[in-house]
Protein backbone atom coordinates (compact mmCIF):
# COMPACT_ATOMS: atom_id res chain seq x y z
CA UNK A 1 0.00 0.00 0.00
CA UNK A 2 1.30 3.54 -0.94
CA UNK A 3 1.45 6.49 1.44
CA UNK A 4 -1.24 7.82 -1.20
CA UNK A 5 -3.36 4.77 -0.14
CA UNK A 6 -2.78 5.27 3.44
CA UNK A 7 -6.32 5.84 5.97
CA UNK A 8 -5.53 8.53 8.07
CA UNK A 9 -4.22 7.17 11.14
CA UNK A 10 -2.00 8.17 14.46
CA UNK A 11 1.29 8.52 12.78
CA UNK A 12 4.77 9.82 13.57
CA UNK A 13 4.94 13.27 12.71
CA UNK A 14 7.65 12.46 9.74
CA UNK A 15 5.31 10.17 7.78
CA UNK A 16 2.46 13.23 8.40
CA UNK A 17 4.33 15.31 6.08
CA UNK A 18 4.78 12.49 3.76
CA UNK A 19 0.96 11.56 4.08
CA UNK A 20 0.21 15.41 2.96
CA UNK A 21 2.29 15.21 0.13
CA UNK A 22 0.70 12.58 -1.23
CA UNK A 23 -2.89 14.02 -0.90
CA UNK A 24 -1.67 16.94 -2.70
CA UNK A 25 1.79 17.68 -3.94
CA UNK A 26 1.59 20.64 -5.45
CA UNK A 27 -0.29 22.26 -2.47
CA UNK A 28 1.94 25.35 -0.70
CA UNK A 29 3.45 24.13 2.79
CA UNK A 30 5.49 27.05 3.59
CA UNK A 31 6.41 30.41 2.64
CA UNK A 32 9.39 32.88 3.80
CA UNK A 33 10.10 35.82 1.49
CA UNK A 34 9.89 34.84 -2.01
CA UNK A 35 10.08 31.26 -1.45
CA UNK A 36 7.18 28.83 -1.30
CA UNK A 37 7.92 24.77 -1.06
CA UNK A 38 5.07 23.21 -1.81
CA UNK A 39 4.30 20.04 0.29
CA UNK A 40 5.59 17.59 -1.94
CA UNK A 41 9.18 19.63 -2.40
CA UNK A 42 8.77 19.99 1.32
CA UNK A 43 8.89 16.43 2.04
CA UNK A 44 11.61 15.45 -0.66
CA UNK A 45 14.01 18.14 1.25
CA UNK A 46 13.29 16.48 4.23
CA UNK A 47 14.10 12.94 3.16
CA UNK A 48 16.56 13.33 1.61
CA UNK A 49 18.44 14.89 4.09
CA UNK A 50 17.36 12.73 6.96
CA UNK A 51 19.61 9.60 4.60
CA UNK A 52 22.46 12.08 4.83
CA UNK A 53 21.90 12.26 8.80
CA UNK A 54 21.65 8.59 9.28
CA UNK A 55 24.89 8.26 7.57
CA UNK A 56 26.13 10.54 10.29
CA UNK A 57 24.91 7.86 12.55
CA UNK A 58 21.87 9.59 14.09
CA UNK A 59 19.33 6.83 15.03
CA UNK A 60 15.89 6.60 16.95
CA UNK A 61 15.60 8.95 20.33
CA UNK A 62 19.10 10.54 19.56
CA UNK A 63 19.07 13.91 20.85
CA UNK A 64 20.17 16.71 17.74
CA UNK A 65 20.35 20.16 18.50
CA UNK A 66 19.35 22.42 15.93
CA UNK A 67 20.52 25.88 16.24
CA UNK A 68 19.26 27.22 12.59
CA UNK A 69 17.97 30.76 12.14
CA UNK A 70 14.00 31.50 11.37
CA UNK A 71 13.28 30.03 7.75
CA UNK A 72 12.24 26.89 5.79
CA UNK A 73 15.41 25.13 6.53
CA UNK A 74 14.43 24.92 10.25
CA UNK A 75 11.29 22.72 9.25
CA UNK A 76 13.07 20.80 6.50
CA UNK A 77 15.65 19.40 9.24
CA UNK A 78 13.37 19.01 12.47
CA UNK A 79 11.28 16.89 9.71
CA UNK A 80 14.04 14.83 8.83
CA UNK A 81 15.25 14.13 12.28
CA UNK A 82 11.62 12.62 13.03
CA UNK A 83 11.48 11.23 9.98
CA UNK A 84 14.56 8.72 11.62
CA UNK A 85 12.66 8.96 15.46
CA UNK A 86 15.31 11.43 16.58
CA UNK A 87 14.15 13.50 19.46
CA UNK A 88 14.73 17.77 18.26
CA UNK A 89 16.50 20.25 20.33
CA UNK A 90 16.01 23.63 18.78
CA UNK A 91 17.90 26.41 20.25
CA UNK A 92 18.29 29.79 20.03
CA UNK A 93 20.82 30.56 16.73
CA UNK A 94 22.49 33.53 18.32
CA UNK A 95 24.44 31.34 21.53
CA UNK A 96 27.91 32.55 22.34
CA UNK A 97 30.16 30.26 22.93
CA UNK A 98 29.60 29.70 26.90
CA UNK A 99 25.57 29.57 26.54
CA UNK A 100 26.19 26.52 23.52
CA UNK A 101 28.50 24.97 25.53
CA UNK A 102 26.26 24.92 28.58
CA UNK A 103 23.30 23.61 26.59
CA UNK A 104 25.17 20.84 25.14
CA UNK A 105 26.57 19.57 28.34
CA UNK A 106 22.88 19.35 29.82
CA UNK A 107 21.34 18.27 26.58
CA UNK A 108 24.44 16.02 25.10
CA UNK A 109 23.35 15.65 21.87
CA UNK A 110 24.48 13.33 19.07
CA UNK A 111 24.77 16.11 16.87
CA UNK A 112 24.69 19.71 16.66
CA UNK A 113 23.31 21.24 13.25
CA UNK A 114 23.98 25.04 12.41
CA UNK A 115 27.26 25.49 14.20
CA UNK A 116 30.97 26.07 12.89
CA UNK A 117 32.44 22.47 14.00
CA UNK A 118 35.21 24.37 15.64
CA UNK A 119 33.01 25.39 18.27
CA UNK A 120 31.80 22.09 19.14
CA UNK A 121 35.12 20.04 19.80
CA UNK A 122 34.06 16.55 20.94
CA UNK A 123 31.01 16.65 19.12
CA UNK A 124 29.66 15.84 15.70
CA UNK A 125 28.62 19.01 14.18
CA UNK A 126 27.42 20.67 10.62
CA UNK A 127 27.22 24.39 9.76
CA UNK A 128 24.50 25.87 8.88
CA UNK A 129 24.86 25.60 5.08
CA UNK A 130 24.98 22.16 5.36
CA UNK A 131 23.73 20.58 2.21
CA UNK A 132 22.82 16.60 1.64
CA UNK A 133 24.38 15.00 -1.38
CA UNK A 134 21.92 15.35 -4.29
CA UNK A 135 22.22 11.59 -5.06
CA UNK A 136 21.23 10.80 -2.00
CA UNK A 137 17.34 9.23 -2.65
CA UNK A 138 14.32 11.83 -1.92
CA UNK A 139 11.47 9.02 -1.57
CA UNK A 140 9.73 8.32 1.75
CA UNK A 141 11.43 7.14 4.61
CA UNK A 142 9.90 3.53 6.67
CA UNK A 143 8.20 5.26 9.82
CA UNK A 144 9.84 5.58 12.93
CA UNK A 145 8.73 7.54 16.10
CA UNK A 146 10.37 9.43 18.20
CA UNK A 147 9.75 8.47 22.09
CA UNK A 148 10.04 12.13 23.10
CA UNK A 149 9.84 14.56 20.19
CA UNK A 150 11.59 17.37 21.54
CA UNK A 151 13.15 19.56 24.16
CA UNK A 152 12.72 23.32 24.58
CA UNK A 153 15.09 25.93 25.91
CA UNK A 154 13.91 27.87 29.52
CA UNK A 155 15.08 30.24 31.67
CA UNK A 156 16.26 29.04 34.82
CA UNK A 157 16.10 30.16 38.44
CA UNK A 158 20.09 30.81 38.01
CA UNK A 159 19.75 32.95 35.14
CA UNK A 160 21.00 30.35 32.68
CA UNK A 161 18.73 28.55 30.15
CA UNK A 162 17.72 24.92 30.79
CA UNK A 163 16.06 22.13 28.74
CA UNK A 164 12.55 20.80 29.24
CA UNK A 165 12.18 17.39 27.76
CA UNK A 166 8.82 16.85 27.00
CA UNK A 167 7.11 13.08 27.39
CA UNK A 168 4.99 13.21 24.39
CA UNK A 169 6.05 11.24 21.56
CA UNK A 170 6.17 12.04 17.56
CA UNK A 171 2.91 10.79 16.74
CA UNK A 172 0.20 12.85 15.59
CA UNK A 173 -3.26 12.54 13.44
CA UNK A 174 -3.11 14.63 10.68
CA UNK A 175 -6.52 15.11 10.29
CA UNK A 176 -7.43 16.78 13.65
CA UNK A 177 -5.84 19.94 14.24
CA UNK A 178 -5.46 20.95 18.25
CA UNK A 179 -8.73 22.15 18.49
CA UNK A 180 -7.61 24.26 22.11
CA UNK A 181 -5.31 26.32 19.44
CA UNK A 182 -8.88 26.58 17.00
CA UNK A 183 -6.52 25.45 13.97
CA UNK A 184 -7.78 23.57 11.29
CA UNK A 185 -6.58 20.96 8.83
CA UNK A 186 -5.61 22.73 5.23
CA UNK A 187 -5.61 26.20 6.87
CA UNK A 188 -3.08 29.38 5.90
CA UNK A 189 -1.51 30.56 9.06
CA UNK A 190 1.15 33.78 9.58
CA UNK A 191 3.41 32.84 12.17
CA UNK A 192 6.19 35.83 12.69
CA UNK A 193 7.99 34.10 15.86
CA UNK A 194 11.58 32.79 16.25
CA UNK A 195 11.73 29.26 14.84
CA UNK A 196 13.40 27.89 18.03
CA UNK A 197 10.87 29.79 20.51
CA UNK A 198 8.55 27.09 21.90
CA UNK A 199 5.45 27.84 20.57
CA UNK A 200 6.43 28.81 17.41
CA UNK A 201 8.34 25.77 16.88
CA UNK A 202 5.25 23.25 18.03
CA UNK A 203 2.85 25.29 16.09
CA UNK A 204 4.23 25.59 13.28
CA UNK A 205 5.32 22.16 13.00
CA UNK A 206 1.93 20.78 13.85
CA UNK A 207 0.59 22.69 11.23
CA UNK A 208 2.77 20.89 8.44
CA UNK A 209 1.44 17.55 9.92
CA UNK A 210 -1.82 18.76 9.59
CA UNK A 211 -1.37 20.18 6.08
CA UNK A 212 -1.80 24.13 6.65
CA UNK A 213 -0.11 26.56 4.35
CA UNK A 214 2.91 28.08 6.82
CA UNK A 215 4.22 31.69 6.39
CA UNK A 216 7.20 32.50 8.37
CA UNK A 217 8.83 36.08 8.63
CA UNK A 218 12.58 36.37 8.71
CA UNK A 219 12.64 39.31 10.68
CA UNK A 220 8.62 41.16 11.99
CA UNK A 221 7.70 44.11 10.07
CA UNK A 222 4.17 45.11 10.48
CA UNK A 223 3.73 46.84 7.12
CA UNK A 224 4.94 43.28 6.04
CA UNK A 225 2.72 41.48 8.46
CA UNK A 226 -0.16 43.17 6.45
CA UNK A 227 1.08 42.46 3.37
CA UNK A 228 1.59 38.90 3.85
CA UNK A 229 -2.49 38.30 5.26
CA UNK A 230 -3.86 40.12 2.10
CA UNK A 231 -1.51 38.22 -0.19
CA UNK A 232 -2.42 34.95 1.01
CA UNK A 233 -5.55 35.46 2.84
CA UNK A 234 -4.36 34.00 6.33
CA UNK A 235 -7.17 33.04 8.70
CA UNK A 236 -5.48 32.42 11.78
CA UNK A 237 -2.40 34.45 12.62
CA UNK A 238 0.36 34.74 16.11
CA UNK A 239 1.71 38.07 17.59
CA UNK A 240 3.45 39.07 20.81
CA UNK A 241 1.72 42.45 21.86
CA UNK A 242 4.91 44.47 20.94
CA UNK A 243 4.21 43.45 17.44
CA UNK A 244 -0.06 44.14 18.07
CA UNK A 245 1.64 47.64 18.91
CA UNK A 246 3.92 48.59 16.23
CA UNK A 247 0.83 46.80 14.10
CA UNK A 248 -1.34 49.85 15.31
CA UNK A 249 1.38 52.14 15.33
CA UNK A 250 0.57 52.34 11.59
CA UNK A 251 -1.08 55.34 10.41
CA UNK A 252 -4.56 54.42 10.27
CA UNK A 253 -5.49 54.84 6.68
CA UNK A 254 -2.64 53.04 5.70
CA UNK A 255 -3.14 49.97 8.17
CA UNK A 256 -6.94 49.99 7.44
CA UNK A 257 -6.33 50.37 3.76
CA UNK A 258 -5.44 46.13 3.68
CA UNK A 259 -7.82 43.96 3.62
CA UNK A 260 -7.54 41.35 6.49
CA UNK A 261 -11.05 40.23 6.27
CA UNK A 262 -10.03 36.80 5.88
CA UNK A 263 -8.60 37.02 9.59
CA UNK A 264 -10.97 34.73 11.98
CA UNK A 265 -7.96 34.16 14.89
CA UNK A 266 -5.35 36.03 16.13
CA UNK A 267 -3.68 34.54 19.08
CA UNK A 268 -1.17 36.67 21.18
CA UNK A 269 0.56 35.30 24.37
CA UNK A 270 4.27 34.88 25.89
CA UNK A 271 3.86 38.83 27.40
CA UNK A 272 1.55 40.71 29.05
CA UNK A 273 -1.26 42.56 26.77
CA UNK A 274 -1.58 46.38 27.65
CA UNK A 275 -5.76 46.86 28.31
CA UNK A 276 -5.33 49.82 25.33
CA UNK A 277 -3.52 47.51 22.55
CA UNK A 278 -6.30 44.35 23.51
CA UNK A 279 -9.03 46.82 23.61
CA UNK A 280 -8.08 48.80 20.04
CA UNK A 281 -7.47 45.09 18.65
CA UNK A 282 -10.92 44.21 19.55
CA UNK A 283 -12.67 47.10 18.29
CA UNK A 284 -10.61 46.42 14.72
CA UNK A 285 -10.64 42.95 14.42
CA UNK A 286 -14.00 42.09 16.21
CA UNK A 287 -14.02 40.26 19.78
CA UNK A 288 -14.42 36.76 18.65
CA UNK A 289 -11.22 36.83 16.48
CA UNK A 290 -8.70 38.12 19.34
CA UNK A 291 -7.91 35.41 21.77
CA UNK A 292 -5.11 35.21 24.33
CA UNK A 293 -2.81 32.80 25.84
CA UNK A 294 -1.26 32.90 29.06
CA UNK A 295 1.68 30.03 29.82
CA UNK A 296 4.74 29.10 30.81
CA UNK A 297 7.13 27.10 28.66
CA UNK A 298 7.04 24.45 31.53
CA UNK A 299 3.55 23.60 31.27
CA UNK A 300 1.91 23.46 34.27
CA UNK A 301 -0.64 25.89 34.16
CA UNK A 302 -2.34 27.84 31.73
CA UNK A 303 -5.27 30.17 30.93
CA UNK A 304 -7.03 31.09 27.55
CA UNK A 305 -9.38 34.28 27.46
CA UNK A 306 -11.75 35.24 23.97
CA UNK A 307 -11.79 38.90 23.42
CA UNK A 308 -15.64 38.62 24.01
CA UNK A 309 -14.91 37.14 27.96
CA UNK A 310 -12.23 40.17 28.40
CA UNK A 311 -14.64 42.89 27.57
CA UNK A 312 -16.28 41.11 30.46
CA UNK A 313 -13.38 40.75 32.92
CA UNK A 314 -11.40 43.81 31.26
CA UNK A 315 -7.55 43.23 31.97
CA UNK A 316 -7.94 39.46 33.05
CA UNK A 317 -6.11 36.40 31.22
CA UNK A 318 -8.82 33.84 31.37
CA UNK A 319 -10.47 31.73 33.86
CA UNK A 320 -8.01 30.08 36.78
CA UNK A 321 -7.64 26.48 36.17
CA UNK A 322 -8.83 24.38 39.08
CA UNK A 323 -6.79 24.43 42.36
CA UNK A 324 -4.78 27.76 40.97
CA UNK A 325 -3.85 29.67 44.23
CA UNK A 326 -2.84 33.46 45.20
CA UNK A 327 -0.12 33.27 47.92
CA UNK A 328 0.63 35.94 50.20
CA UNK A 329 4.51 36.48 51.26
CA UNK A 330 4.17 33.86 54.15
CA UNK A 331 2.79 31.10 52.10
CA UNK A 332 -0.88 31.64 53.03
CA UNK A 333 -3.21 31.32 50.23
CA UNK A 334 -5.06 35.05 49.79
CA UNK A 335 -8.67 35.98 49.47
CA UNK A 336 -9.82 36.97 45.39
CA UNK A 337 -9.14 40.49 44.52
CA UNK A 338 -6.02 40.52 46.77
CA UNK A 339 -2.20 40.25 44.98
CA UNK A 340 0.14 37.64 45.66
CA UNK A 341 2.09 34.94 43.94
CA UNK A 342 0.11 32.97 41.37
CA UNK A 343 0.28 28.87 42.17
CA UNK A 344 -0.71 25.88 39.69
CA UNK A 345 -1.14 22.00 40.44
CA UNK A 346 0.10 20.61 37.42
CA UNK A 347 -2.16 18.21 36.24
CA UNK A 348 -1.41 13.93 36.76
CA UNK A 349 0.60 12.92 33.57
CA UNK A 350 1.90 16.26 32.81
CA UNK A 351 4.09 16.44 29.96
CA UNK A 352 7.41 17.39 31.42
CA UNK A 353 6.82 14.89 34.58
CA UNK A 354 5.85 17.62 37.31
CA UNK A 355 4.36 16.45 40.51
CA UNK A 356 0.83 17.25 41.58
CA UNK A 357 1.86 19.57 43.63
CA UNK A 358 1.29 23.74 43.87
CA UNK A 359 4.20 25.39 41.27
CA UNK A 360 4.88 29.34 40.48
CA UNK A 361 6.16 30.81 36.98
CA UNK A 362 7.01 33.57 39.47
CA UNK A 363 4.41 35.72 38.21
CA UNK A 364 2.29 38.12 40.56
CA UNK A 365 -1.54 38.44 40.09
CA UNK A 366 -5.02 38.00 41.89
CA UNK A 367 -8.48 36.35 40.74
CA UNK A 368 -11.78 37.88 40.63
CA UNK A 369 -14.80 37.02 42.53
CA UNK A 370 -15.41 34.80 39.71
CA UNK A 371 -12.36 32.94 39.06
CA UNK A 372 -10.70 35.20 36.32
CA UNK A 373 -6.88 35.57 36.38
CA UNK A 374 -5.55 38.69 36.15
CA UNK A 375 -1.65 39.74 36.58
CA UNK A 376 -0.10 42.25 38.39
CA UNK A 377 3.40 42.08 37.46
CA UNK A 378 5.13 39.14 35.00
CA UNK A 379 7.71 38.69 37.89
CA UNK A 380 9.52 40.59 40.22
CA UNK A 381 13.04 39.63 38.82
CA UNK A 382 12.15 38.63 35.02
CA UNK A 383 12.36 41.33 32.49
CA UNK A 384 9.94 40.68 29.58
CA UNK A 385 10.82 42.75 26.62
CA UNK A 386 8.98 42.22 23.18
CA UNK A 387 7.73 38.39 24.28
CA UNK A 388 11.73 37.61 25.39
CA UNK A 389 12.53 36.92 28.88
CA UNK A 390 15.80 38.47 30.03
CA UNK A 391 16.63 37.42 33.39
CA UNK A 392 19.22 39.61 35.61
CA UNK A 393 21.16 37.19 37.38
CA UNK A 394 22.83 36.19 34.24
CA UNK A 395 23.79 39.58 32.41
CA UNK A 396 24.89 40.93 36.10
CA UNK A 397 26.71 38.17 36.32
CA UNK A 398 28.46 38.71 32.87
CA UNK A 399 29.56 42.66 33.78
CA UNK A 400 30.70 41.70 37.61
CA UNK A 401 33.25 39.84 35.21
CA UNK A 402 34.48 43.45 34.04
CA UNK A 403 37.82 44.76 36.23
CA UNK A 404 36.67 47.47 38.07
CA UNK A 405 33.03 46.58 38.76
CA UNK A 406 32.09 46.13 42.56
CA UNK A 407 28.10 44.45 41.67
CA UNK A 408 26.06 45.11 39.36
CA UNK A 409 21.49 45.34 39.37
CA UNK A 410 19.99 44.40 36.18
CA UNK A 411 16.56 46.18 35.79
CA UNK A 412 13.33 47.11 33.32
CA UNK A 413 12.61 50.35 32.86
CA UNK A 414 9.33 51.05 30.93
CA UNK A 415 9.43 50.96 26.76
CA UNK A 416 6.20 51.85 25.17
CA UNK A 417 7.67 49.75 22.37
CA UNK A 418 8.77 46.74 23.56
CA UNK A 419 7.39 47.06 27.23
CA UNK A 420 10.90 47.23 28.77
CA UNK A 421 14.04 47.78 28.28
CA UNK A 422 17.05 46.23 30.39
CA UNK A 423 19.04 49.15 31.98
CA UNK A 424 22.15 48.18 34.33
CA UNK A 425 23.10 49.99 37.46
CA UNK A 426 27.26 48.99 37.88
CA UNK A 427 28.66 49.91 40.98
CA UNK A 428 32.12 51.02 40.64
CA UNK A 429 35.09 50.05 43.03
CA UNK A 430 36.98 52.55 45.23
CA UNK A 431 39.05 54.66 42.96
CA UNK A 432 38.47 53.59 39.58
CA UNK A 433 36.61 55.66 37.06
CA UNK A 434 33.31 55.19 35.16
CA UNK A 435 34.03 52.34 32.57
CA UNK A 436 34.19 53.74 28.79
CA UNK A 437 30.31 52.41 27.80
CA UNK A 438 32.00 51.32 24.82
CA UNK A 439 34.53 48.97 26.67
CA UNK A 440 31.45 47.45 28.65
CA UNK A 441 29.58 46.43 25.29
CA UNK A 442 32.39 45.95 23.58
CA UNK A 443 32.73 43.28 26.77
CA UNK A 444 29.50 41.80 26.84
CA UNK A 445 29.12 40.97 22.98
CA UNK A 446 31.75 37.97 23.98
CA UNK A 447 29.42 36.84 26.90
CA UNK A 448 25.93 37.64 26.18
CA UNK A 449 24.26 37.13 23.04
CA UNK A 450 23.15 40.44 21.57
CA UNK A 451 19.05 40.44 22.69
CA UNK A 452 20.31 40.02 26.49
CA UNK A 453 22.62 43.01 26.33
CA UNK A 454 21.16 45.40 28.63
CA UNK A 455 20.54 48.83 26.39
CA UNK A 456 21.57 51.16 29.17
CA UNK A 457 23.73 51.57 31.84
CA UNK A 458 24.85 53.71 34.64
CA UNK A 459 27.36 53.91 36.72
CA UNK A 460 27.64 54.37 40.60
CA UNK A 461 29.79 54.62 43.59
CA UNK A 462 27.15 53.23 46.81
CA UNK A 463 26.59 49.76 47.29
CA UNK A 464 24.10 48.56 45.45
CA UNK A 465 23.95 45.31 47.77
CA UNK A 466 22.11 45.52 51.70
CA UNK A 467 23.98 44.26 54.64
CA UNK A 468 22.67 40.32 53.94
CA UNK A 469 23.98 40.69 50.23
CA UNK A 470 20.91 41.23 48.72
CA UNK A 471 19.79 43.57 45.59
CA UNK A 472 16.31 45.15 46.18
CA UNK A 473 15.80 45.25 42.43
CA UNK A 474 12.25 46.65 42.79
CA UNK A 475 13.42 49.78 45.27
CA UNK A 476 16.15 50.58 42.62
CA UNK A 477 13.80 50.05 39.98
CA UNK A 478 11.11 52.51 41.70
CA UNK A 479 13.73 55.12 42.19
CA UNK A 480 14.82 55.24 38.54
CA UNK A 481 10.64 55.85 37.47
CA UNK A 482 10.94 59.11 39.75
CA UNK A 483 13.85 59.97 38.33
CA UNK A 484 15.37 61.76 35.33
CA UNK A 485 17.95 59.67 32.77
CA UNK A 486 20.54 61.90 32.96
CA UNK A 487 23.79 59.91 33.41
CA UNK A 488 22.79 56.68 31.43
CA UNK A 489 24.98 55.28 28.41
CA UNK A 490 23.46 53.48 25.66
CA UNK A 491 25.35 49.54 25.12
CA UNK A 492 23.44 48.87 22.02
């Protein structure tokens, strides 16, 4: 029997792409710029260059990162790495060397695709021009499924990314699209995020399986965003409120003269939606086409709101999930309409292995008499800036390498573009003078990569740490929104 032939079925993701291109070949699968594979070239790329990984040696549930920027070569090699039952590590394509080097010692994968080999020593790896042999055959590959189908990249509590392996396998149905996301089967979607950010990278990928046309931006532009849904008349389309902004940002007659009637669902999530963006979203778009998302890469709680239920609850993220908790400084669980830490009980059988006990993303917030979540502040530490969490601890720790510096505070200082921006406060030692700005960035291009740079800085002479060694990150932070900006140095 011929994949053609084939009833649809639980499959691995792999043979899904093969099982679309033989319903339809010629069908688009996925656009970037001025290039469209259809799903039929699409799958060819794919096997063909899962035979040239095998005769690397990669096998069923080897880990491979892949560290590829935003584009259709992303897709083509996650699909060829199921297509052999290999389990996908996609990280960010922008590491520096002690970041990649960290990743792979916690991940230890069998290969690393989109790196210069020279800075992988001890490890099989290709660069990111990598090309198959061409004589290698492009026909479909026996099925094989990957026991866990891949791992995404999180922040951690020490300011250094980790890896969350996720116990699902590869298989999917390609007929029934995740019906929580309201995609379809044979649906256009716009999806502007960085490949190797989790939701990006599931839900793009699950569209393939599930035969959607895919349109990928290289870089967000939101004259180009409206291009792209009048071209191909996308119906269900993902944003980060920083883009929703720079979206509206637009002059009106020039953003209202597209026509995005063929819109029915734009999602936003990973930050916080200002009340004016959500609410001048709705009144464009219509309330039952705006829905929101609010997560954690980890999993273990979530909330979805419709814009019709905000207009409702104005400013909340969707109803609490059963159990979900407010917790006061002490531990004790708060009364609705009060502020405290938000708690989750993951669910039994999560997929990352949580127990059933009460977890924190860190974020502050408080429910409503009738169970709606709504946040207060996305964490007292984290600094979200345009959907990207920067976390402190790890670009202090980066200029406390500089000679001269005493400590250092990372904080966020309000951007009506991007929500924050990361400004440092570096306290100077006794006797030396401010640091050149120049040297510090100069600096911190070899051990940051460039988004967790911060874009300010200034430079002091008090202590910037309390008697039990402590930074009071919000008091520093409250003192700088008072305050003028006289005295800060741009680093990028």
């Amino acid at each position: 029997m011929t994949i053609a032939d084939m009833p649809a079925r639980q499959m691995s993701m792999g043979l899904a792409l093969s099982w679309q291109a033989a319903r339809d070949p010629n069908r688009p699968a996925l656009t970037m710029g001025k290039k469209t594979y259809s799903r039929g070239e699409l799958d060819r790329a794919a096997n063909r260059l899962a035979r040239a990984l095998a005769k690397l040696g990669v096998r069923k549930d080897d880990r491979v990162a892949v560290i590829l920027p935003t584009g259709p070569k992303h897709q083509i090699t996650s699909f060829a790495l199921w297509k052999l039952g290999a389990l996908v590590m996609p990280l960010p394509p922008k590491l520096v060397d002690q970041e990649l080097k960290h990743l792979a010692e916690v991940g230890d994968p069998k290969l690393v695709i989109g790196v210069d080999p020279a800075r992988m020593p001890g490890r099989i790896a290709l660069p990111a021009d990598f090309e198959p042999d061409p004589t290698l055959s492009d026909d479909p590959l026996p099925e094989a499924v990957s026991t866990i189908w891949k791992a995404s990249t999180s922040g951690g509590s020490t300011g250094m990314p980790k890896l969350l392996f996720e116990r699902t396998s590869s298989l999917i149905d390609p007929t029934q699209a995740l019906e929580l996301l309201r995609m379809r089967t044979d649906d256009v979607i716009l999806h502007p995020a960085g490949a190797y950010h989790n939701a990006s990278f599931s839900q793009t990928n699950w569209a393939l399986c599930w035969g959607n046309h895919v349109i990928l931006m290289e870089r967000f532009d939101a004259l180009e965003w409206l291009r792209l849904v009048e071209r191909y008349r996308v119906r269900w389309a993902y944003l980060v409120p920083t883009m929703m902004s720079r979206i509206l940002g637009l002059p009106e007659d020039v953003r209202k003269g597209f026509d995005v009637s063929s819109l029915e669902l734009v999602i936003h999530m990973a930050a916080p939606c200002p009340s004016w963006v959500k609410a001048a979203w709705i009144e464009w778009m219509g309330p039952e086409k705006i829905w929101e998302i609010y997560a954690g890469t980890e999993g273990f709680g979530a909330t979805m709101i419709t814009g019709g239920e905000w207009l409702l609850h104005r400013g909340s993220v969707g109803k609490a999930p059963p159990r979900t908790e407010i917790r006061g400084e002490d531990g004790a669980v708060l009364p609705s309409g009060e502020i405290g830490t938000i708690y989750f009980y993951p669910a039994a059988g999560n997929i990352y292995g949580y127990p059933e006990e009460a977890m924190t993303y860190g974020d502050m917030g408080w429910l409503d008499a009738d169970g709606y979540l709504y946040l207060a502040d996305r964490r007292t530490d984290m600094i979200l800036t345009g959907g990207v969490n920067l976390y402190p601890l790890e670009m202090e720790s980066a200029i406390e390498q500089f000679p001269g510096v005493v400590s250092a505070a990372v904080i966020g200082l309000p951007d009506p573009d991007l929500g924050a921006k990361a400004h440092a406060i570096v306290e100077m030692a006794p006797g030396h003078a401010a640091l050149a700005p120049a040297a510090l960035a100069t600096f911190l291009a070899t051990q940051l990569s460039h988004h967790k740079i911060p874009y300010t800085c200034e430079f002091v002479s008090e202590p910037l740490r309390d008697d039990a060694g402590k930074i009071r990150r919000r008091r520093l932070r409250e003192e700088r929104l008072t305050s003028s900006r006289a005295g800060y140095h741009n680093l990028r």
